[in-house]
Each structure stands twice: as C-alpha cells, then as structure tokens.
PDB file of N, CA and C in Angstrom:
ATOM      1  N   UNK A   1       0.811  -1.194   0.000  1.00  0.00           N
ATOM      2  CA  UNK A   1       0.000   0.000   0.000  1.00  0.00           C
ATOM      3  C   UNK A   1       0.858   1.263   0.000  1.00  0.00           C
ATOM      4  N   UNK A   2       1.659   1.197   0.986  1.00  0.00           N
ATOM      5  CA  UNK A   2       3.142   2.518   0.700  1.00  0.00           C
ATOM      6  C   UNK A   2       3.494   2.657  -0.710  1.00  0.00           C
ATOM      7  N   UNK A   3       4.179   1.814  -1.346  1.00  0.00           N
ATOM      8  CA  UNK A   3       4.543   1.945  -2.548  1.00  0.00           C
ATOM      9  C   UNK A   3       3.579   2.517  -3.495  1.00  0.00           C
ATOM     10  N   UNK A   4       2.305   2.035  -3.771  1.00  0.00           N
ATOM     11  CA  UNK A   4       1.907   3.413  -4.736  1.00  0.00           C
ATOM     12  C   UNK A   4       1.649   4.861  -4.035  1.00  0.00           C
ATOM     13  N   UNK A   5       0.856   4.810  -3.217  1.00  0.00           N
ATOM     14  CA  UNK A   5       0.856   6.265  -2.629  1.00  0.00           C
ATOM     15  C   UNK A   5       2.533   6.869  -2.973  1.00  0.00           C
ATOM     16  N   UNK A   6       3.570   6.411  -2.424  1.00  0.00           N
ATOM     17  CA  UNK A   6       5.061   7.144  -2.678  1.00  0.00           C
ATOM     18  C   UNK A   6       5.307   7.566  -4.393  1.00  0.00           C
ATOM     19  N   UNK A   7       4.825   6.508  -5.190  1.00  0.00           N
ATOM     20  CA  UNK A   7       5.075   6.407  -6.237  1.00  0.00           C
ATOM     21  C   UNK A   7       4.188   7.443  -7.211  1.00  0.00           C
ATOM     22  N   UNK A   8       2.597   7.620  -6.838  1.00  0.00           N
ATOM     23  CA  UNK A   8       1.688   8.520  -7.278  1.00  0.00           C
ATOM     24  C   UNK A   8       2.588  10.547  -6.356  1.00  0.00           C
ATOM     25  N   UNK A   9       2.719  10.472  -5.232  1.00  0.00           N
ATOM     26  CA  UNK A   9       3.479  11.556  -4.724  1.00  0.00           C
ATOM     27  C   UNK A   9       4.449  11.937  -5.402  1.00  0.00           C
ATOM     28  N   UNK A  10       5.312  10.743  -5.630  1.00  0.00           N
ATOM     29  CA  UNK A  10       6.584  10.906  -6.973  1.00  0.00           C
ATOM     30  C   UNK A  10       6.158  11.527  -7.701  1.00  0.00           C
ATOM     31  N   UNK A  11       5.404  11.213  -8.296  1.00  0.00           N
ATOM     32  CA  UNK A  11       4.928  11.222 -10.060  1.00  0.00           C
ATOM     33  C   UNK A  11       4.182  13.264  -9.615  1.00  0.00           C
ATOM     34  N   UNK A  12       3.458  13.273  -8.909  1.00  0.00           N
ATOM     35  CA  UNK A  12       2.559  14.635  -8.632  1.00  0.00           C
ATOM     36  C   UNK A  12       3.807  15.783  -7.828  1.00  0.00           C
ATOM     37  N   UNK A  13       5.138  15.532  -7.960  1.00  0.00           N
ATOM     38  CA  UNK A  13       6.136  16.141  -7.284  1.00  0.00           C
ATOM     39  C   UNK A  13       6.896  16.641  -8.945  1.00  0.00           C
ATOM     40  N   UNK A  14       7.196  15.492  -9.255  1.00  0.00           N
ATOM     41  CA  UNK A  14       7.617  15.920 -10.597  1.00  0.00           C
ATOM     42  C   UNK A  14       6.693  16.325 -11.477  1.00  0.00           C
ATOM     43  N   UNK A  15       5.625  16.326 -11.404  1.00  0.00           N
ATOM     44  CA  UNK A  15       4.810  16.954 -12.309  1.00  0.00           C
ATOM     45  C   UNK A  15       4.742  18.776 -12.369  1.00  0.00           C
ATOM     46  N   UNK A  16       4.948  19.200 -11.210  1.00  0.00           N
ATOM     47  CA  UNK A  16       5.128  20.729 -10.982  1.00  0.00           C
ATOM     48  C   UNK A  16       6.608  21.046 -11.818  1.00  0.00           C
ATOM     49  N   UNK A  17       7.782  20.292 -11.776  1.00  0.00           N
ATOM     50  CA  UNK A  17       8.690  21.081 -12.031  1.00  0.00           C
ATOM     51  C   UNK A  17       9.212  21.353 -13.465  1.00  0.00           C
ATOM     52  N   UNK A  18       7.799  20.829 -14.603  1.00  0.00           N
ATOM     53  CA  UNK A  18       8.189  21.862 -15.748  1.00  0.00           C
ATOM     54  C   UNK A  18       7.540  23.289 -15.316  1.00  0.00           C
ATOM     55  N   UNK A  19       6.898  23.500 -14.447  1.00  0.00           N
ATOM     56  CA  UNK A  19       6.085  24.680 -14.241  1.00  0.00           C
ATOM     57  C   UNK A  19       7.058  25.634 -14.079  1.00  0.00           C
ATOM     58  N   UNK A  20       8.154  25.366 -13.029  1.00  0.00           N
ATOM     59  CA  UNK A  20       8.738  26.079 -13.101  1.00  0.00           C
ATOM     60  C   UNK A  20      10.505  26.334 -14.198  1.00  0.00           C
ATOM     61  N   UNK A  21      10.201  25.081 -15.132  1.00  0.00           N
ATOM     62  CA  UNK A  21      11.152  25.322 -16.145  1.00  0.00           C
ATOM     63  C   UNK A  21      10.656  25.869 -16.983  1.00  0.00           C
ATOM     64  N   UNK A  22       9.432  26.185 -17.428  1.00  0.00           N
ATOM     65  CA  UNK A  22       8.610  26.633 -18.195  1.00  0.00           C
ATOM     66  C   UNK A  22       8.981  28.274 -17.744  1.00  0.00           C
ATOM     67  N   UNK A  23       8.080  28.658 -16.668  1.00  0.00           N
ATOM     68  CA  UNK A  23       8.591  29.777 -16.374  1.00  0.00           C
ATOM     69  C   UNK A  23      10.438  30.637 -16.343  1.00  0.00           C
ATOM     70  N   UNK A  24      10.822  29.877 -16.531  1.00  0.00           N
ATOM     71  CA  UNK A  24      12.421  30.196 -16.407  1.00  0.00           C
ATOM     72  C   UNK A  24      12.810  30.119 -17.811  1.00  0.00           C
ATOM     73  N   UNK A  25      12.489  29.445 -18.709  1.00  0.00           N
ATOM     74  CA  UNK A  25      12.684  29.438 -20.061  1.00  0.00           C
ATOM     75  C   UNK A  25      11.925  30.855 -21.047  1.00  0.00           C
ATOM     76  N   UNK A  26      10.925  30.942 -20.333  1.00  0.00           N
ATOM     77  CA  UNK A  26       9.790  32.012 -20.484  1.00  0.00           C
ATOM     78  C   UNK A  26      10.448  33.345 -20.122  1.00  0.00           C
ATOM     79  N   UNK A  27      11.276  32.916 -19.068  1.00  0.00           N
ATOM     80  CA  UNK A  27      12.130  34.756 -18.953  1.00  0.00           C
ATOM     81  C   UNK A  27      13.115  34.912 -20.016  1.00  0.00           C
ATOM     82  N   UNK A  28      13.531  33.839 -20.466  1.00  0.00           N
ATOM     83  CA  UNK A  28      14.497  34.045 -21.451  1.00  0.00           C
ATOM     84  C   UNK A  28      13.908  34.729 -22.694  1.00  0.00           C
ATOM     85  N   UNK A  29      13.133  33.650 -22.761  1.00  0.00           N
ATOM     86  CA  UNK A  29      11.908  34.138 -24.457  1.00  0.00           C
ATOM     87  C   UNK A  29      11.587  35.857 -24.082  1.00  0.00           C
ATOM     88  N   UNK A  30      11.677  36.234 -23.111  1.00  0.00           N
ATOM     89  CA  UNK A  30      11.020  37.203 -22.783  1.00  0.00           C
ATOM     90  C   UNK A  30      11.851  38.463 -23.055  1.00  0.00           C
ATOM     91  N   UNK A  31      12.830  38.636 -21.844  1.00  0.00           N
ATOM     92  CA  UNK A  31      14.234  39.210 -22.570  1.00  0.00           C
ATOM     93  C   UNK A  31      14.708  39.213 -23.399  1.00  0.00           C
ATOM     94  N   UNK A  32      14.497  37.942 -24.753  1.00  0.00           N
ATOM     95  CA  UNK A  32      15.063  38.339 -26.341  1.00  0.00           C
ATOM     96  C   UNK A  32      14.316  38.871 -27.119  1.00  0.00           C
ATOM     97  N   UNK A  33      12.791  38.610 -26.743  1.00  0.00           N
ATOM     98  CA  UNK A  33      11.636  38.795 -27.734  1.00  0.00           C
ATOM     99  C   UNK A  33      10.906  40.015 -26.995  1.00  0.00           C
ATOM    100  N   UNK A  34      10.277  39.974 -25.679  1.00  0.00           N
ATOM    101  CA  UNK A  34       9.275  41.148 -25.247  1.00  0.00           C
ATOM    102  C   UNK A  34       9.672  42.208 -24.762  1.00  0.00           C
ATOM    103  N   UNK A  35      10.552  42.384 -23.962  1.00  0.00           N
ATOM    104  CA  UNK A  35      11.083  43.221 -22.881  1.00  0.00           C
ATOM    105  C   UNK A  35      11.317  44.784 -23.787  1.00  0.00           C
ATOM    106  N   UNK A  36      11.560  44.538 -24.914  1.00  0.00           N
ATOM    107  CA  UNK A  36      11.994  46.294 -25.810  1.00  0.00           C
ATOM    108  C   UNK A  36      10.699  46.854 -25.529  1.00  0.00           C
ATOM    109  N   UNK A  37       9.450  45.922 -25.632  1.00  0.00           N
ATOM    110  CA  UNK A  37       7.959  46.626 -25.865  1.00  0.00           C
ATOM    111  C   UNK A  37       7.033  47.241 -24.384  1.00  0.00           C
ATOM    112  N   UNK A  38       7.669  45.628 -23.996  1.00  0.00           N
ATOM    113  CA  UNK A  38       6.866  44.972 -22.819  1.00  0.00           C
ATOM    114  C   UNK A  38       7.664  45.731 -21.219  1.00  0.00           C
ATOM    115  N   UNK A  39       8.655  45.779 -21.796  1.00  0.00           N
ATOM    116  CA  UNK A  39       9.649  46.288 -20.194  1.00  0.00           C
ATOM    117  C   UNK A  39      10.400  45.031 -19.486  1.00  0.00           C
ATOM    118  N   UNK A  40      11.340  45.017 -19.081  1.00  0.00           N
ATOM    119  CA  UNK A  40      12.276  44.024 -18.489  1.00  0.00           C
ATOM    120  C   UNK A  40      11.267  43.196 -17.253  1.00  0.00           C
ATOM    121  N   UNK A  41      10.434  44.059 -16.342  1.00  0.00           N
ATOM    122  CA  UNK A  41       9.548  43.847 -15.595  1.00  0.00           C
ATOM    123  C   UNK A  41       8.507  43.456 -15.893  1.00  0.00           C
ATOM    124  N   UNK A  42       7.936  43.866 -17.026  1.00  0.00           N
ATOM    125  CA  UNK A  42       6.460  43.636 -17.542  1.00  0.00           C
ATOM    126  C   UNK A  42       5.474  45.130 -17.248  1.00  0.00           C
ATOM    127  N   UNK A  43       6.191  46.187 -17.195  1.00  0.00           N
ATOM    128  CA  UNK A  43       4.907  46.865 -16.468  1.00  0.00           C
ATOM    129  C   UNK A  43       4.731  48.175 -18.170  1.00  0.00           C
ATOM    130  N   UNK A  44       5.668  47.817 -18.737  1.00  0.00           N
ATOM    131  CA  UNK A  44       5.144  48.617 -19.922  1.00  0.00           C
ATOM    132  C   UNK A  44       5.395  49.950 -20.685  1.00  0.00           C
ATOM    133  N   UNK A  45       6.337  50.129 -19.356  1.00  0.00           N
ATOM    134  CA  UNK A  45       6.923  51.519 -19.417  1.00  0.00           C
ATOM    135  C   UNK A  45       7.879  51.495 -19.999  1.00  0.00           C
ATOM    136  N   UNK A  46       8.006  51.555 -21.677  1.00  0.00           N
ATOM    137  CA  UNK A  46       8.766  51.571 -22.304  1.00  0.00           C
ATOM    138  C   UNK A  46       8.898  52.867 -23.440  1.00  0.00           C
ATOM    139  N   UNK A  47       9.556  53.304 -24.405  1.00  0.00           N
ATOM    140  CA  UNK A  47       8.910  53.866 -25.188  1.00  0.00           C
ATOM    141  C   UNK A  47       7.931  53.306 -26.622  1.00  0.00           C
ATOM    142  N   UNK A  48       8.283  52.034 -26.685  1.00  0.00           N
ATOM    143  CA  UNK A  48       6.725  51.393 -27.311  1.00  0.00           C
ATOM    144  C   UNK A  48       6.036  50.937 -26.801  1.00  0.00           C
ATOM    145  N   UNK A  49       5.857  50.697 -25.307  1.00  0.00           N
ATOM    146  CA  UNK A  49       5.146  50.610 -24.747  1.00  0.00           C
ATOM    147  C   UNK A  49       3.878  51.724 -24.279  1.00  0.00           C
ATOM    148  N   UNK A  50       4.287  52.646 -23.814  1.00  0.00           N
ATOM    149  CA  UNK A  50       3.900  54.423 -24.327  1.00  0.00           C
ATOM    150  C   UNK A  50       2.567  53.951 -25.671  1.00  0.00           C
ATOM    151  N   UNK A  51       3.649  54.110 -26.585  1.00  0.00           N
ATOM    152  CA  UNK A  51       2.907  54.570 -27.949  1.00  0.00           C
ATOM    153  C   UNK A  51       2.093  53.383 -28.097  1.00  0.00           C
ATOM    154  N   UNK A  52       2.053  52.423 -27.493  1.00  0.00           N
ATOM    155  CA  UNK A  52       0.809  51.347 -28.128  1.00  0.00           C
ATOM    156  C   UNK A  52       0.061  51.685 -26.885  1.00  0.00           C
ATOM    157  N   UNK A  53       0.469  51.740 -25.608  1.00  0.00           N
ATOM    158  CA  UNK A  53      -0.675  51.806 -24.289  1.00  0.00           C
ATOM    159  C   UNK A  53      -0.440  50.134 -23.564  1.00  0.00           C
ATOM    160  N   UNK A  54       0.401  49.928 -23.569  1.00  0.00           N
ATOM    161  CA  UNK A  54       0.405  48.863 -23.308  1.00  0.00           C
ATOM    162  C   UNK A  54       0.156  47.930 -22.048  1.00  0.00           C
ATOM    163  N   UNK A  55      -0.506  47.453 -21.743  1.00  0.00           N
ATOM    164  CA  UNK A  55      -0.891  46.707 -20.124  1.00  0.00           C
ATOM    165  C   UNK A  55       0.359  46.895 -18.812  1.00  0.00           C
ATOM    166  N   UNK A  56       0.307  47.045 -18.297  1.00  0.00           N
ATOM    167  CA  UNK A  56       0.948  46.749 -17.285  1.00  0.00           C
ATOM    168  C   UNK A  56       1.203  45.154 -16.347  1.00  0.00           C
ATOM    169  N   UNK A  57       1.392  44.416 -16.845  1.00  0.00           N
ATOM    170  CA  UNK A  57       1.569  43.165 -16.051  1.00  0.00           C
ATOM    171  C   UNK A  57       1.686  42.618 -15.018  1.00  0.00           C
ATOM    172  N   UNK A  58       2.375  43.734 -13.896  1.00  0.00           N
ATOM    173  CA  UNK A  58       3.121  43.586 -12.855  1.00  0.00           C
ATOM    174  C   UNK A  58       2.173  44.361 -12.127  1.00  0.00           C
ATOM    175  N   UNK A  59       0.527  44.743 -12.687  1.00  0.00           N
ATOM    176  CA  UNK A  59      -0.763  45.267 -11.631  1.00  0.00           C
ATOM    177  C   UNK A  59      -1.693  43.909 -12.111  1.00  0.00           C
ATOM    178  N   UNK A  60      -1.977  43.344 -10.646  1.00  0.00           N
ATOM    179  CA  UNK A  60      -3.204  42.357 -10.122  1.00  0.00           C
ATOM    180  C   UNK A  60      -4.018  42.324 -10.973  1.00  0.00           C
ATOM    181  N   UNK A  61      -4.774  43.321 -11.183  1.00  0.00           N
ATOM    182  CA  UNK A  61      -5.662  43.338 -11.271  1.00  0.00           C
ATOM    183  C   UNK A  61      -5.849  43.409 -13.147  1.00  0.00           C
ATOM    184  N   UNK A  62      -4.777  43.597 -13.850  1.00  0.00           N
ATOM    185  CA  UNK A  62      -4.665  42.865 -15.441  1.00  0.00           C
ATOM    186  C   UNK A  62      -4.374  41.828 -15.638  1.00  0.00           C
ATOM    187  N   UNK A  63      -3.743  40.996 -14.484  1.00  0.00           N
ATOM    188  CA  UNK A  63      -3.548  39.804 -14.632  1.00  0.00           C
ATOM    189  C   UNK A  63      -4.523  38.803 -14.391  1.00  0.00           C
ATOM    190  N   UNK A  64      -5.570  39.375 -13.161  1.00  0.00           N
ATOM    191  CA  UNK A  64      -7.143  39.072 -13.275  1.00  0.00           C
ATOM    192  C   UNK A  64      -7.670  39.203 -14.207  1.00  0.00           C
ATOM    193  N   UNK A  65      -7.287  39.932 -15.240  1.00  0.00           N
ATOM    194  CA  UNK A  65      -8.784  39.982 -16.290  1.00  0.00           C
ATOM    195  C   UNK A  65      -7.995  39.885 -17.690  1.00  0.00           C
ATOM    196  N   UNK A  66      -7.180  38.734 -17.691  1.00  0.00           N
ATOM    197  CA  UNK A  66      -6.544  38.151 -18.938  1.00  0.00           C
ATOM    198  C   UNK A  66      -6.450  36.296 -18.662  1.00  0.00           C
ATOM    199  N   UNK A  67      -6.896  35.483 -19.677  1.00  0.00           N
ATOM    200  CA  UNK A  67      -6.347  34.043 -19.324  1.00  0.00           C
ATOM    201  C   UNK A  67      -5.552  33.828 -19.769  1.00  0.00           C
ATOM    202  N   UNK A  68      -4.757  32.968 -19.468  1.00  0.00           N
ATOM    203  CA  UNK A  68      -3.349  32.396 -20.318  1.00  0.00           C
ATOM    204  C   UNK A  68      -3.687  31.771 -21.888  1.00  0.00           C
ATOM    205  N   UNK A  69      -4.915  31.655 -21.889  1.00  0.00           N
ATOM    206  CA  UNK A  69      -5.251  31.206 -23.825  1.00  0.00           C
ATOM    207  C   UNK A  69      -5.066  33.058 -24.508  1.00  0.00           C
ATOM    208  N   UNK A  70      -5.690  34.035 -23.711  1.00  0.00           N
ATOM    209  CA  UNK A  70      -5.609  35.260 -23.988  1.00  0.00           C
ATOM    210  C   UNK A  70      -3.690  35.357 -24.157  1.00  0.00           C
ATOM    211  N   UNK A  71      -3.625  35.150 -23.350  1.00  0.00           N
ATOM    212  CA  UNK A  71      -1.919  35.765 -23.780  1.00  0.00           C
ATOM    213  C   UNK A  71      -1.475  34.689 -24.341  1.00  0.00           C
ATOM    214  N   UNK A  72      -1.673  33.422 -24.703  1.00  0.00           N
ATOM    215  CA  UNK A  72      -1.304  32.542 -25.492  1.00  0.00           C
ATOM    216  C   UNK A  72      -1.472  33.382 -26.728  1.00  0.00           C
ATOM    217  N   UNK A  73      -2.883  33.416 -27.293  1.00  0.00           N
ATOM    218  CA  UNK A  73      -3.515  34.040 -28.565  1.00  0.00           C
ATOM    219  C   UNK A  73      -2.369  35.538 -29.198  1.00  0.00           C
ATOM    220  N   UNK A  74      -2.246  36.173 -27.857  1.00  0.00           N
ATOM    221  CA  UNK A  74      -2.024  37.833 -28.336  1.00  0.00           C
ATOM    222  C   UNK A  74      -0.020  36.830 -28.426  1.00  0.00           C
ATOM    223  N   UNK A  75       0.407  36.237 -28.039  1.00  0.00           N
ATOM    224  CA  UNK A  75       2.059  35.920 -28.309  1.00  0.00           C
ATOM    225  C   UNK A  75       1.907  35.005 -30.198  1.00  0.00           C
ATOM    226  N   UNK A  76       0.840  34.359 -30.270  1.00  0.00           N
ATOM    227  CA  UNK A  76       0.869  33.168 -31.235  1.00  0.00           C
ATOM    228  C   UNK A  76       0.555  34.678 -32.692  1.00  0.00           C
ATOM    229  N   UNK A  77      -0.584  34.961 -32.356  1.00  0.00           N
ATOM    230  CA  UNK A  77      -1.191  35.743 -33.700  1.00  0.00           C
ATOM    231  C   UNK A  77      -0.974  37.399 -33.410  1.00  0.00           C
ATOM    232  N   UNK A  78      -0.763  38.045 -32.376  1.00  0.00           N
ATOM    233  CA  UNK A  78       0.058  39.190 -32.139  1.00  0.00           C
ATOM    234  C   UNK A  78      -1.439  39.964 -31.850  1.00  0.00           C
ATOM    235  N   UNK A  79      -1.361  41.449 -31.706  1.00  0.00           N
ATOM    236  CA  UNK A  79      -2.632  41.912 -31.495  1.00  0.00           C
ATOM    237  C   UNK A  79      -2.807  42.984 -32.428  1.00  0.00           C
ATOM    238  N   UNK A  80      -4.265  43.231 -32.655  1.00  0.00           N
ATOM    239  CA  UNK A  80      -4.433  44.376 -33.438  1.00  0.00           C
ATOM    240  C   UNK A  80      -5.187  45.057 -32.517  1.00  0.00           C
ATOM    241  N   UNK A  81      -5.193  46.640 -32.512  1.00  0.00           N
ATOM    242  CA  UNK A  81      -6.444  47.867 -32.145  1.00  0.00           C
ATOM    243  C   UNK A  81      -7.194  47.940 -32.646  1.00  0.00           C
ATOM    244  N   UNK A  82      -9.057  48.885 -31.847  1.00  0.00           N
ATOM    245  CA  UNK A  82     -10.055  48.408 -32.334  1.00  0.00           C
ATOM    246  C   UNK A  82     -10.087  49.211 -33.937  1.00  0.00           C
ATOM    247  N   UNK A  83      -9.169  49.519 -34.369  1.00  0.00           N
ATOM    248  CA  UNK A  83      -9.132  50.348 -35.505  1.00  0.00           C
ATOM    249  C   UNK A  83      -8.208  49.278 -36.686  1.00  0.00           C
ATOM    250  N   UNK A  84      -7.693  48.141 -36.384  1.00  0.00           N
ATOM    251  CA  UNK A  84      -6.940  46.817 -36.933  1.00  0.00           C
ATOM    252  C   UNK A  84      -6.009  47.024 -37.269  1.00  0.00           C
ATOM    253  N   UNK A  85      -5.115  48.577 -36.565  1.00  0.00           N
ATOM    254  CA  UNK A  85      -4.261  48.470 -36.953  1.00  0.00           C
ATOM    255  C   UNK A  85      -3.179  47.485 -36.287  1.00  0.00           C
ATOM    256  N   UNK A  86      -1.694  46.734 -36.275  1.00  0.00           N
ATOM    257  CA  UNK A  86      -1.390  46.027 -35.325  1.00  0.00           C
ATOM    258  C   UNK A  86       0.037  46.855 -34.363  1.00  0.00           C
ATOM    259  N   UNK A  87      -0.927  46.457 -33.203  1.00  0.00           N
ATOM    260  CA  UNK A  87       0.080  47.075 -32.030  1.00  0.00           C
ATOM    261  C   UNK A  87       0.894  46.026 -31.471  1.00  0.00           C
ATOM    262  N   UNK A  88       0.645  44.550 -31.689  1.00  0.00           N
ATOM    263  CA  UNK A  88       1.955  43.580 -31.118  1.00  0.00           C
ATOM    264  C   UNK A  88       2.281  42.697 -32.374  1.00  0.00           C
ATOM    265  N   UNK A  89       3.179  42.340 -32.659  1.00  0.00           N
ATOM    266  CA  UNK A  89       3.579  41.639 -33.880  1.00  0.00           C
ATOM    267  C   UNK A  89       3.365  40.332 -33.409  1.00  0.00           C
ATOM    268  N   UNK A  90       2.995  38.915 -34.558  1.00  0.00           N
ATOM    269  CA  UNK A  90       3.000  37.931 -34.028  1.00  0.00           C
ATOM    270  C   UNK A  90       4.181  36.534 -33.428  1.00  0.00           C
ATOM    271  N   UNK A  91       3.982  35.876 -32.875  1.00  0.00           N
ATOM    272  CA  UNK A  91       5.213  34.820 -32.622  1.00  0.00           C
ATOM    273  C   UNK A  91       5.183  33.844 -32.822  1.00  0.00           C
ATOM    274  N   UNK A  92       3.939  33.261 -33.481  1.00  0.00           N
ATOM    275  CA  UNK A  92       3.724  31.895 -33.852  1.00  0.00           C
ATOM    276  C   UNK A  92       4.653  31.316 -34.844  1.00  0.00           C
ATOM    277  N   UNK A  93       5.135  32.016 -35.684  1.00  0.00           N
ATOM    278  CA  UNK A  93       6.023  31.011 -36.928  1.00  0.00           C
ATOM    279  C   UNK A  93       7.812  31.594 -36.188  1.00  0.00           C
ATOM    280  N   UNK A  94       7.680  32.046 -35.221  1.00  0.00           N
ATOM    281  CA  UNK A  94       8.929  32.276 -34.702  1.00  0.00           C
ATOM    282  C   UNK A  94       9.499  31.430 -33.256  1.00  0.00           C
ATOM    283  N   UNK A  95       8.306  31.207 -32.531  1.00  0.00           N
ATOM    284  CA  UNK A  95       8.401  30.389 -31.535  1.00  0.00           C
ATOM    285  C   UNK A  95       7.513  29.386 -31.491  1.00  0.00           C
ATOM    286  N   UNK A  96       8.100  28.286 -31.006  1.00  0.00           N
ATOM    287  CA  UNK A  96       7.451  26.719 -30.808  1.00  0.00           C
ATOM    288  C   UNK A  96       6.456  27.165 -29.616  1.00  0.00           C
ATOM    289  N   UNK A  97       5.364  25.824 -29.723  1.00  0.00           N
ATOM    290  CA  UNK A  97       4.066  25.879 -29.258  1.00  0.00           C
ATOM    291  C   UNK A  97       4.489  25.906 -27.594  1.00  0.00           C
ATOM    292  N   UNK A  98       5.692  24.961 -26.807  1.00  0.00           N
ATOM    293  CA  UNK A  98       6.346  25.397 -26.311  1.00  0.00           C
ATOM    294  C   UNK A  98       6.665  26.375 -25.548  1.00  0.00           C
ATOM    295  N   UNK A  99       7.533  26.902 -26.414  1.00  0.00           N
ATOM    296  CA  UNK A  99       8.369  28.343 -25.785  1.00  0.00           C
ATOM    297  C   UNK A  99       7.198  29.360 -25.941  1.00  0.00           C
ATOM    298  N   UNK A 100       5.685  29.317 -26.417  1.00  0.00           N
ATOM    299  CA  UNK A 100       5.100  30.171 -26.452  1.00  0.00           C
ATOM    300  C   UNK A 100       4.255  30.016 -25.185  1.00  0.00           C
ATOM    301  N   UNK A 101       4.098  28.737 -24.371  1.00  0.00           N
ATOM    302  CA  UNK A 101       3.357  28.196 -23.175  1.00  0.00           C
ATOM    303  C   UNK A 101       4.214  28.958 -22.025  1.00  0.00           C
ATOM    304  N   UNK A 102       5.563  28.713 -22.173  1.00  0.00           N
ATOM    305  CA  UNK A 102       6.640  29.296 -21.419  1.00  0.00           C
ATOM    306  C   UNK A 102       6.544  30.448 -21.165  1.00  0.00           C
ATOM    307  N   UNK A 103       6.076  31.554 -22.169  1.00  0.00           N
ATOM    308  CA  UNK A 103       6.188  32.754 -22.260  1.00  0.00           C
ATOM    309  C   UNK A 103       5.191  33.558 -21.338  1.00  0.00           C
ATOM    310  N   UNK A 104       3.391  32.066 -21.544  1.00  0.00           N
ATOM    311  CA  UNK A 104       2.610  32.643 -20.824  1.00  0.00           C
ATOM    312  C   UNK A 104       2.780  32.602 -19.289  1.00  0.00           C
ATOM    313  N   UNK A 105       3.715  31.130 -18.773  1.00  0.00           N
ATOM    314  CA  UNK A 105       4.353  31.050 -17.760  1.00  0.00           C
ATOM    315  C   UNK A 105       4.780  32.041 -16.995  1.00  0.00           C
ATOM    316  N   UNK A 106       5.661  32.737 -17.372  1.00  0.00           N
ATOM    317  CA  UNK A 106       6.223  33.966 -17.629  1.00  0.00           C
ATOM    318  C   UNK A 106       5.606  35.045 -16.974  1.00  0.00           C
ATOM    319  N   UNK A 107       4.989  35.161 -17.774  1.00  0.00           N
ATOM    320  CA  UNK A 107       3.963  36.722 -17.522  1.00  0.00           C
ATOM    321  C   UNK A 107       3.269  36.539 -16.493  1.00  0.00           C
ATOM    322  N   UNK A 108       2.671  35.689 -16.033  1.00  0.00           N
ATOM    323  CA  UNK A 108       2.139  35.263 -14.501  1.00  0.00           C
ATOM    324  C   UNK A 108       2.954  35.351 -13.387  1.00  0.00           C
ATOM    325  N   UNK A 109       4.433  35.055 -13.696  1.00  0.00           N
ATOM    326  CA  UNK A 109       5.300  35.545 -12.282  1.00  0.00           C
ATOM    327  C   UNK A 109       5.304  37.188 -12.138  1.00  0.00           C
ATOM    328  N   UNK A 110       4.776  38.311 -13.346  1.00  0.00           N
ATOM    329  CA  UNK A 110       5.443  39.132 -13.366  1.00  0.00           C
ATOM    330  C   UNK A 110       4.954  39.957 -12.741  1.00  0.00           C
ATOM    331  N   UNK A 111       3.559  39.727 -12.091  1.00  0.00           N
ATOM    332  CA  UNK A 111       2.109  40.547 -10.822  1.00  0.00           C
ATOM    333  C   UNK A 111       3.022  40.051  -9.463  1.00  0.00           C
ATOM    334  N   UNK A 112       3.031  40.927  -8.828  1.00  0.00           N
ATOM    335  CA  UNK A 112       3.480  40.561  -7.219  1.00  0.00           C
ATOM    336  C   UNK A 112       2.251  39.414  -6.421  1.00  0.00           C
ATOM    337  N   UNK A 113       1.395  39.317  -6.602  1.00  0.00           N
ATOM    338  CA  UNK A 113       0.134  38.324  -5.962  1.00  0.00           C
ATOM    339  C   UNK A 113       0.492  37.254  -6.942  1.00  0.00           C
TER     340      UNK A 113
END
C-alpha cells in the first residue's frame, strides 16, 4: 500500500517542475523577444510601450482579467487595435508551441500576488 501512494506523490512532485522550467525558459523568451515593448519587468513603461498603451503586467488586477489562452492568442497571432491596426507583432512562426506556453508562464510571475 506505501509503494503506490510514494510512487503517485513521486509522479505529482515531478509533475510541478516543468512549471517552473517553463517559467524560467519564459524569462528568457522574454528578454530576447518582449522586454523592448513589454519592459524588463512587464509593467510597460517603455517607449513602445507608451505609444501602443500597453498593459501593465506587474498590476493584479490585469492579470485578473486576462487568461493564459488570452496571452497565449495575443504571443501566437500578435494583437491588433479596435481600428486593426497592429500594435503587437506575431510569434507563432517564430516560436514553438512550447516556448510560447513558457512565455505565458512567464507573464504570470510578473504581478506581485
């Protein structure tokens, strides 16, 4: 009876720690690819960040009202304004399905909560 319980604990122990390779790979993607737009931090204050208006990441309360398919979507196909013009370029034919999961990883460490 020990042995599976240890063995299912095993298995649900290692299951967390792509979460956090994911996220750590995701800072990388982040720093080569987002950070000019996005800010080293995530909060936006950049100078293209400025000119598009860009979210702030690193406030609660945008990170409440975005899902990770949402920032999946806006990294894979990029975003346009309600006018179509495009304010984020896309990353899908540049980054694997992957490093784009990573990325959303990522952006979730970047809210203090």
């Amino acid at each position: 009876m020990k042995t599976p319980f240890i063995c299912l604990v095993s298995l649900m122990a290692l299951a967390s720690v792509p979460l956090v390779a994911n996220a750590n790979s995701g800072e990388e993607l982040w720093m080569k690819n987002c950070k000019k737009c996005h800010g080293e931090d995530g909060d936006g204050d950049t100078v293209m960040g400025k000119k598009f208006s860009i979210r702030d990441y690193t406030d609660p309360a945008v990170q409440e009202s975005i899902t990770d398919e949402d920032i999946v979507a806006a990294v894979t196909d990029g975003l346009k304004n309600e006018k179509g013009k495009k304010v984020m370029l896309a990353f899908g034919s540049k980054l694997t399905e992957e490093e784009i999961s990573s990325v959303a990883a990522y952006v979730r460490t970047l809210s203090p909560e």
